[in-house]
Protein backbone atom coordinates (compact mmCIF):
# COMPACT_ATOMS: atom_id res chain seq x y z
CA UNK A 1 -75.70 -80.22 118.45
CA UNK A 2 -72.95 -78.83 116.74
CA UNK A 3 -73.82 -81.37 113.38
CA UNK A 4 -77.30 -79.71 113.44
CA UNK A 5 -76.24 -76.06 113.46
CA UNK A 6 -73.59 -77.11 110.27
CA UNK A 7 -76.86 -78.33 108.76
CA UNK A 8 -78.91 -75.57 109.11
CA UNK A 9 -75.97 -73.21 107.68
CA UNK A 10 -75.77 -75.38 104.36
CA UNK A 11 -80.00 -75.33 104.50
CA UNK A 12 -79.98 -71.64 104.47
CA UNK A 13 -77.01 -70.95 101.96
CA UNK A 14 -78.42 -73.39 99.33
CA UNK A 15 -82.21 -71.79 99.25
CA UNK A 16 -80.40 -68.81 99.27
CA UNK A 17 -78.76 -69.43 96.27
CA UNK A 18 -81.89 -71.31 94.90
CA UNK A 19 -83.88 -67.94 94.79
CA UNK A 20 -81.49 -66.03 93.24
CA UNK A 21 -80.87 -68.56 90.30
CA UNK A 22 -84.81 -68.51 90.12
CA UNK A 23 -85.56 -65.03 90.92
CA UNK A 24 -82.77 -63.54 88.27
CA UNK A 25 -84.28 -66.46 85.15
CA UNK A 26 -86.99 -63.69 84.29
CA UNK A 27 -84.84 -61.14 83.17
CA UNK A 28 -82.37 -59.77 80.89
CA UNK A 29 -81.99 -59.83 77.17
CA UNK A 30 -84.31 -62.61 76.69
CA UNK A 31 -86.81 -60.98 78.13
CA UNK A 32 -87.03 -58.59 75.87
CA UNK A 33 -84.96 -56.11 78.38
CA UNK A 34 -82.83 -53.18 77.16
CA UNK A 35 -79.65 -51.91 78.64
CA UNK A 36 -79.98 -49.57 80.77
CA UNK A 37 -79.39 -45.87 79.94
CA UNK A 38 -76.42 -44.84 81.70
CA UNK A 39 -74.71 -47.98 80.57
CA UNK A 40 -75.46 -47.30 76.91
CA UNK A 41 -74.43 -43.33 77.52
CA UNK A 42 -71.11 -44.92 78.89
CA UNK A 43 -70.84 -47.28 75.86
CA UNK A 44 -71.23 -44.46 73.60
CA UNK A 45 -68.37 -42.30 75.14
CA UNK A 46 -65.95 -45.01 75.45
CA UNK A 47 -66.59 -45.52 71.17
CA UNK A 48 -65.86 -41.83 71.01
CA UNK A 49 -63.13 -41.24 72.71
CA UNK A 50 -60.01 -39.78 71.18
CA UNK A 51 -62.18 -39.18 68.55
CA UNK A 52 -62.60 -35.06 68.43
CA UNK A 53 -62.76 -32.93 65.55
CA UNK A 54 -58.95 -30.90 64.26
CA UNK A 55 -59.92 -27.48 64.09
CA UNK A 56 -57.77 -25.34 62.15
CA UNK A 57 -57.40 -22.27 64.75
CA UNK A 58 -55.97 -24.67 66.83
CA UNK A 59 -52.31 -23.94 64.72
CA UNK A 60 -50.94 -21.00 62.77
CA UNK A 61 -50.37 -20.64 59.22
CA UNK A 62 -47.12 -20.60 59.18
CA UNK A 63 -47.70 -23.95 61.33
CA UNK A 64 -49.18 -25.53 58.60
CA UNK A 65 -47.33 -24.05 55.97
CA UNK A 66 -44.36 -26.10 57.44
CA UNK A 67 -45.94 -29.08 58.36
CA UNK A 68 -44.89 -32.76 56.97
CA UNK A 69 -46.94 -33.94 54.00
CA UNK A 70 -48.06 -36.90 56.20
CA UNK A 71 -49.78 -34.44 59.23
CA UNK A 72 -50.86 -32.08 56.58
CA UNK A 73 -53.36 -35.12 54.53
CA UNK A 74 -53.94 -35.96 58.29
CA UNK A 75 -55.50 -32.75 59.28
CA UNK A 76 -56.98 -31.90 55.85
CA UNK A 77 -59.04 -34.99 55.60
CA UNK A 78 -60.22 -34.65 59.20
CA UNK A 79 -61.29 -31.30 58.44
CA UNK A 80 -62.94 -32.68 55.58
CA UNK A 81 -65.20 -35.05 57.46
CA UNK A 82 -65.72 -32.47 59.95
CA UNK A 83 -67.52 -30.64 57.36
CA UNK A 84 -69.02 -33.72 56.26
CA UNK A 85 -70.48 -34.59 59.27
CA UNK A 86 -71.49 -31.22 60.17
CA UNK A 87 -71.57 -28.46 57.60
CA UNK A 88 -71.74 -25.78 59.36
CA UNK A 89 -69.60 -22.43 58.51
CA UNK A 90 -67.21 -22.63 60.56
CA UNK A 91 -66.84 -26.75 59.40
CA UNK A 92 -67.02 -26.18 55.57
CA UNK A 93 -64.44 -22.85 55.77
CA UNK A 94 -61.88 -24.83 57.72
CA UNK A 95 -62.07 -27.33 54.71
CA UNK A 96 -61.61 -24.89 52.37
CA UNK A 97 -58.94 -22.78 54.01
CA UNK A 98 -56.70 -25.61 53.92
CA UNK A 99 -57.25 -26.59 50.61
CA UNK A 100 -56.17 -23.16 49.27
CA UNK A 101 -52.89 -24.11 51.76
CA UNK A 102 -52.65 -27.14 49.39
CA UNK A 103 -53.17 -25.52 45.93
CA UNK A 104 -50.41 -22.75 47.19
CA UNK A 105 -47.90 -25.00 47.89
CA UNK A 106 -48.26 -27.28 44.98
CA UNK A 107 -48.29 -23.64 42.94
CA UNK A 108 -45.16 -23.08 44.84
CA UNK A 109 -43.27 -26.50 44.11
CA UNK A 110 -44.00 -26.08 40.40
CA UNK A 111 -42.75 -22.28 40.67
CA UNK A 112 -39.54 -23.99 42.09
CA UNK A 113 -39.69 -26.82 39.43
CA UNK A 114 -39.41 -24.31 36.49
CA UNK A 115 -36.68 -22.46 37.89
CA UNK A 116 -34.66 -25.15 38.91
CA UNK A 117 -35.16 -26.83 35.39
CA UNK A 118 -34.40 -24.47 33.32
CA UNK A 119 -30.78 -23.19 36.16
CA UNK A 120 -30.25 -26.71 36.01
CA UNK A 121 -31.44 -28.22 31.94
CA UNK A 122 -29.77 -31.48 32.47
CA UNK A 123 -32.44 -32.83 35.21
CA UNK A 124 -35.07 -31.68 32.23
CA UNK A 125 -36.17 -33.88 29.14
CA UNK A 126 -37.28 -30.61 27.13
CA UNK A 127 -34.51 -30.63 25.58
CA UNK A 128 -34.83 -34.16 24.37
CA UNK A 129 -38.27 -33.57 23.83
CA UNK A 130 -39.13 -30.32 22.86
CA UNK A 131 -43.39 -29.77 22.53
CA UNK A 132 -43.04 -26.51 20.59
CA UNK A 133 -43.76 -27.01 16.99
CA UNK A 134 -40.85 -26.69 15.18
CA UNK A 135 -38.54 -28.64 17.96
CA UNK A 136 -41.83 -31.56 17.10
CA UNK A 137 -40.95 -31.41 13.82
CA UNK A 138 -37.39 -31.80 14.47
CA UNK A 139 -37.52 -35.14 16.96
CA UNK A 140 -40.18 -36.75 14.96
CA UNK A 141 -37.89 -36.52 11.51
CA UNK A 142 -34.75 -37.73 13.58
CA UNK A 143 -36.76 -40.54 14.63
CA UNK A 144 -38.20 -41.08 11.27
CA UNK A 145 -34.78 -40.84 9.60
CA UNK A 146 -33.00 -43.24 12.46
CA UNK A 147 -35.69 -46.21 11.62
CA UNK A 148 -34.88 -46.05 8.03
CA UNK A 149 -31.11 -46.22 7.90
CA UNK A 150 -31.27 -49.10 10.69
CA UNK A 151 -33.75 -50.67 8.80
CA UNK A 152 -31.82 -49.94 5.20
CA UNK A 153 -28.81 -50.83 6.63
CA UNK A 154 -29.99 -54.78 8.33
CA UNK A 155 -32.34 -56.08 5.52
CA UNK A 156 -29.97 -58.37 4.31
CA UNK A 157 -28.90 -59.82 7.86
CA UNK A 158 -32.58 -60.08 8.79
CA UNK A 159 -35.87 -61.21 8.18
CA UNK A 160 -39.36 -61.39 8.90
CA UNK A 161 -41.76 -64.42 9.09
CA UNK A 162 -45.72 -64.41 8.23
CA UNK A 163 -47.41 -66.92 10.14
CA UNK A 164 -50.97 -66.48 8.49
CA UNK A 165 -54.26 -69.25 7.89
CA UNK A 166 -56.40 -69.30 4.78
CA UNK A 167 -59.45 -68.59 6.89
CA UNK A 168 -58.22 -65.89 8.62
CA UNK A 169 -60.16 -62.28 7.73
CA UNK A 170 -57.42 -60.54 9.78
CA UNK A 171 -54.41 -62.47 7.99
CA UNK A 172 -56.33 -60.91 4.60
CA UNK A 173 -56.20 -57.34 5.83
CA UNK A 174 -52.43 -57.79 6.98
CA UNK A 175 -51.16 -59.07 3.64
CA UNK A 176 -51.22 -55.51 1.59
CA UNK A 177 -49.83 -53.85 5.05
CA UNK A 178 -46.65 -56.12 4.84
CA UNK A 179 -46.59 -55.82 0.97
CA UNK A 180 -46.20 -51.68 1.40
CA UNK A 181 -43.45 -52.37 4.05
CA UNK A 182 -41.65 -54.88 1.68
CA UNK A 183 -41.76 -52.60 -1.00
CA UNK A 184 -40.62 -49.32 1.20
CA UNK A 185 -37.98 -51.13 2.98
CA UNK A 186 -37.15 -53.41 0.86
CA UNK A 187 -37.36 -56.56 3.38
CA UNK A 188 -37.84 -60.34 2.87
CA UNK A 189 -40.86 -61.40 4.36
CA UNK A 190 -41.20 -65.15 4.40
CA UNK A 191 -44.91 -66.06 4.15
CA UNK A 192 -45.92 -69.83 6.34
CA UNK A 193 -49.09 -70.94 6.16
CA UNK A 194 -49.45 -72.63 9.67
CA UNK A 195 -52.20 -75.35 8.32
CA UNK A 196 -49.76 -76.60 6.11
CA UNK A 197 -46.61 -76.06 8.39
CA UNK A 198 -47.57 -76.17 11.60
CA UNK A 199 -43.98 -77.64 13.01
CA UNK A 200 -42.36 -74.21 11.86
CA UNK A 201 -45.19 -72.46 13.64
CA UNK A 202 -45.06 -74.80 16.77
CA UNK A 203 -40.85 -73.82 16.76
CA UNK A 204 -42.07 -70.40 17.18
CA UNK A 205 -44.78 -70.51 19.07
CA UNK A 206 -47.05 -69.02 17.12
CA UNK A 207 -50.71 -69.87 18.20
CA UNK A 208 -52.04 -66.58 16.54
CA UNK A 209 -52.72 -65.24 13.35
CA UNK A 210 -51.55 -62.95 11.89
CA UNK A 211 -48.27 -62.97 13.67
CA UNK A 212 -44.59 -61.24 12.41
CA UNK A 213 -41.47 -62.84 14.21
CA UNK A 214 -37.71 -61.45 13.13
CA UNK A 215 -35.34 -64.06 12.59
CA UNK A 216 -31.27 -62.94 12.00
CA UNK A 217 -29.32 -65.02 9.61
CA UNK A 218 -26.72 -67.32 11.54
CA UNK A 219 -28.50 -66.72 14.75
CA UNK A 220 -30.60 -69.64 16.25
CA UNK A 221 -32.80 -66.64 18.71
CA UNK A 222 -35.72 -64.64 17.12
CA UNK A 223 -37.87 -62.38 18.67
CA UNK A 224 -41.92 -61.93 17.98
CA UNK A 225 -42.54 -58.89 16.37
CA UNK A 226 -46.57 -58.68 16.35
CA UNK A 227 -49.75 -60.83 16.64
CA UNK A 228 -52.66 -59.35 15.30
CA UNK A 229 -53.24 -57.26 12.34
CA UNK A 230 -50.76 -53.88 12.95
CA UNK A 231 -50.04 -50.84 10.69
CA UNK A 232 -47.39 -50.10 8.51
CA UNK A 233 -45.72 -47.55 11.13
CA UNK A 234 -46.12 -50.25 14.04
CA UNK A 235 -44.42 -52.86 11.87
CA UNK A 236 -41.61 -50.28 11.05
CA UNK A 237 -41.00 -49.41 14.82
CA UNK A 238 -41.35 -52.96 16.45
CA UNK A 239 -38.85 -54.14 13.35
CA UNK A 240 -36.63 -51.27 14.25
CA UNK A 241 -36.11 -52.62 17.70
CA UNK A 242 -36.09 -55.75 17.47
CA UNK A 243 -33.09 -55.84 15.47
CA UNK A 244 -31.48 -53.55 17.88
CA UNK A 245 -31.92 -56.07 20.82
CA UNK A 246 -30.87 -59.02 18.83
CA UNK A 247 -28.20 -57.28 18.08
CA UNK A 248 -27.46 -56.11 21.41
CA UNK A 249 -27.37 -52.41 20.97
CA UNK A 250 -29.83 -51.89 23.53
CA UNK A 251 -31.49 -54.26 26.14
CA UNK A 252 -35.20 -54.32 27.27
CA UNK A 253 -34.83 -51.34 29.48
CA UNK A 254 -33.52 -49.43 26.81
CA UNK A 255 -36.16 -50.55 24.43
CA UNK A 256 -38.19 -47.30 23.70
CA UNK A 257 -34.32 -45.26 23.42
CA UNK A 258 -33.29 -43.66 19.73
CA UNK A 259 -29.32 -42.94 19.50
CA UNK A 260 -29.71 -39.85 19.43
CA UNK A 261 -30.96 -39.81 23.12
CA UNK A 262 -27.89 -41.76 24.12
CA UNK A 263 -26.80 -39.25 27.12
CA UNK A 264 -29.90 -37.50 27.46
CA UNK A 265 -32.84 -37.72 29.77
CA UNK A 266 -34.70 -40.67 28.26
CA UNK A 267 -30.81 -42.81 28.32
CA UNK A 268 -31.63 -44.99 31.59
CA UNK A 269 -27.75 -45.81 31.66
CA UNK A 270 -26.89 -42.26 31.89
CA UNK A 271 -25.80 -41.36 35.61
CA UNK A 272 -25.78 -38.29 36.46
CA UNK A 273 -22.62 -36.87 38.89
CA UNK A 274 -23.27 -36.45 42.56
CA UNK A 275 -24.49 -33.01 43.28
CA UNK A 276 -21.32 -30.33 44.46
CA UNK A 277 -21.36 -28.59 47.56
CA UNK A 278 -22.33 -24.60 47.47
């Protein structure tokens, strides 16, 4: 008796199961069925959640004034795709409310810029270089008068080297370039065609023409000058410091400094003292 009831329970629990398994095969999603509403509603808040508008009433000006760059680009650029998303009045004045917030206070860092530049010159290049007219004139003649001399005084401790080819159009348009600079300078230029020499050019590395590299008497290093046709003025300025890092007057970070900037605010080297307390 008992064996028979035990059967009947497993009877019952397995066609049971059977007809849900069966009854549950027609549906869902490959049926063609859709989600139900309130589950896609519920979907749709969870996405946006934490997700609500800044408005700007919700702080003062003087709130905003204050706040840290970071917040500020925070709340300006959700205000901006507020007014993206919905440009309405309210939306698009928001937006531009804080911009003119922005445009103040960058007015009002420059304001402080100016004064604290010229109270304090030494944190300002103007000095060094001056963009009125006759303080142009000035630099550009100091420069021009600093090449020369260096130049003038190192032509017979230096030289330069043309790599050029016989088939090379640029190589022609180079050769009357370096012939002004030879005869304004004063210079040795040592011509090498690489066809017919191409160990020397190999020893240099030279794979382009026209190239320029400065060699220093008694010194096995060199440094490349140009490759590719350059003007007159280029050739004069890369010459000019080459020969100053060869001969270690200035090193790479100080490539672009004149000495008459040494202590100024283009001299990298220069530190300036630790500020005093008021």
């Amino acid at each position: 008796m008992r064996n028979l009831i035990v059967a009947g329970l497993l009877l019952v629990f397995a066609g049971t199961a059977s007809a849900d398994y069966y009854s549950e095969t027609g549906k869902g999603w490959w049926w063609y069925e859709k989600e139900p509403p309130k589950a896609t509603a519920e979907k749709e808040k969870s996405r946006d959640a934490g997700t609500s508008p800044a408005r700007l009433r919700d702080y003062t000006y003087d709130q905003i004034w204050d706040m840290h760059p970071d917040n500020f680009e925070k709340l300006a650029e959700g205000l901006k795709k507020e007014a993206v998303r919905n440009p309405s009045e309210e939306n698009v004045r928001d937006y531009y409310e804080v911009q003119e917030i922005a445009r103040k206070k960058a007015l009002a860092f420059t304001n402080v810029s100016q004064y604290v530049w010229q109270k304090y010159p030494e944190l300002s290049t103007k000095k060094d270089y001056p963009i009125t007219t006759p303080g142009n004139l000035g630099r550009i003649s100091r420069i021009r008068e600093e090449k020369s001399r260096k130049l003038r005084e190192n032509r017979d401790d230096f030289a330069l080297i043309y790599f050029f080819r016989q088939d090379c159009g640029f190589c022609e348009e180079q050769a009357p370039i370096l012939e002004w600079f030879t005869n304004s300078t004063g210079w040795v230029v040592k011509r090498v065609n690489t066809q017919e020499n191409p160990g020397l050019a190999a020893r240099f590395h030279v794979e382009i023409t026209p190239t320029l590299v400065l060699i220093q008497k008694g010194n096995q290093d060199y440094f490349p000058v140009s490759s590719g046709v350059i003007s007159a003025d280029e050739i004069e300025d890369r010459t000019y410091r080459a020969v100053r890092l060869l001969k270690g007057e200035i090193t790479p970070e100080e490539f672009s400094l004149y000495d008459f900037q040494r202590g100024g605010g283009f001299d990298v080297k220069k530190r300036s003292p630790a500020p005093t307390e008021k």
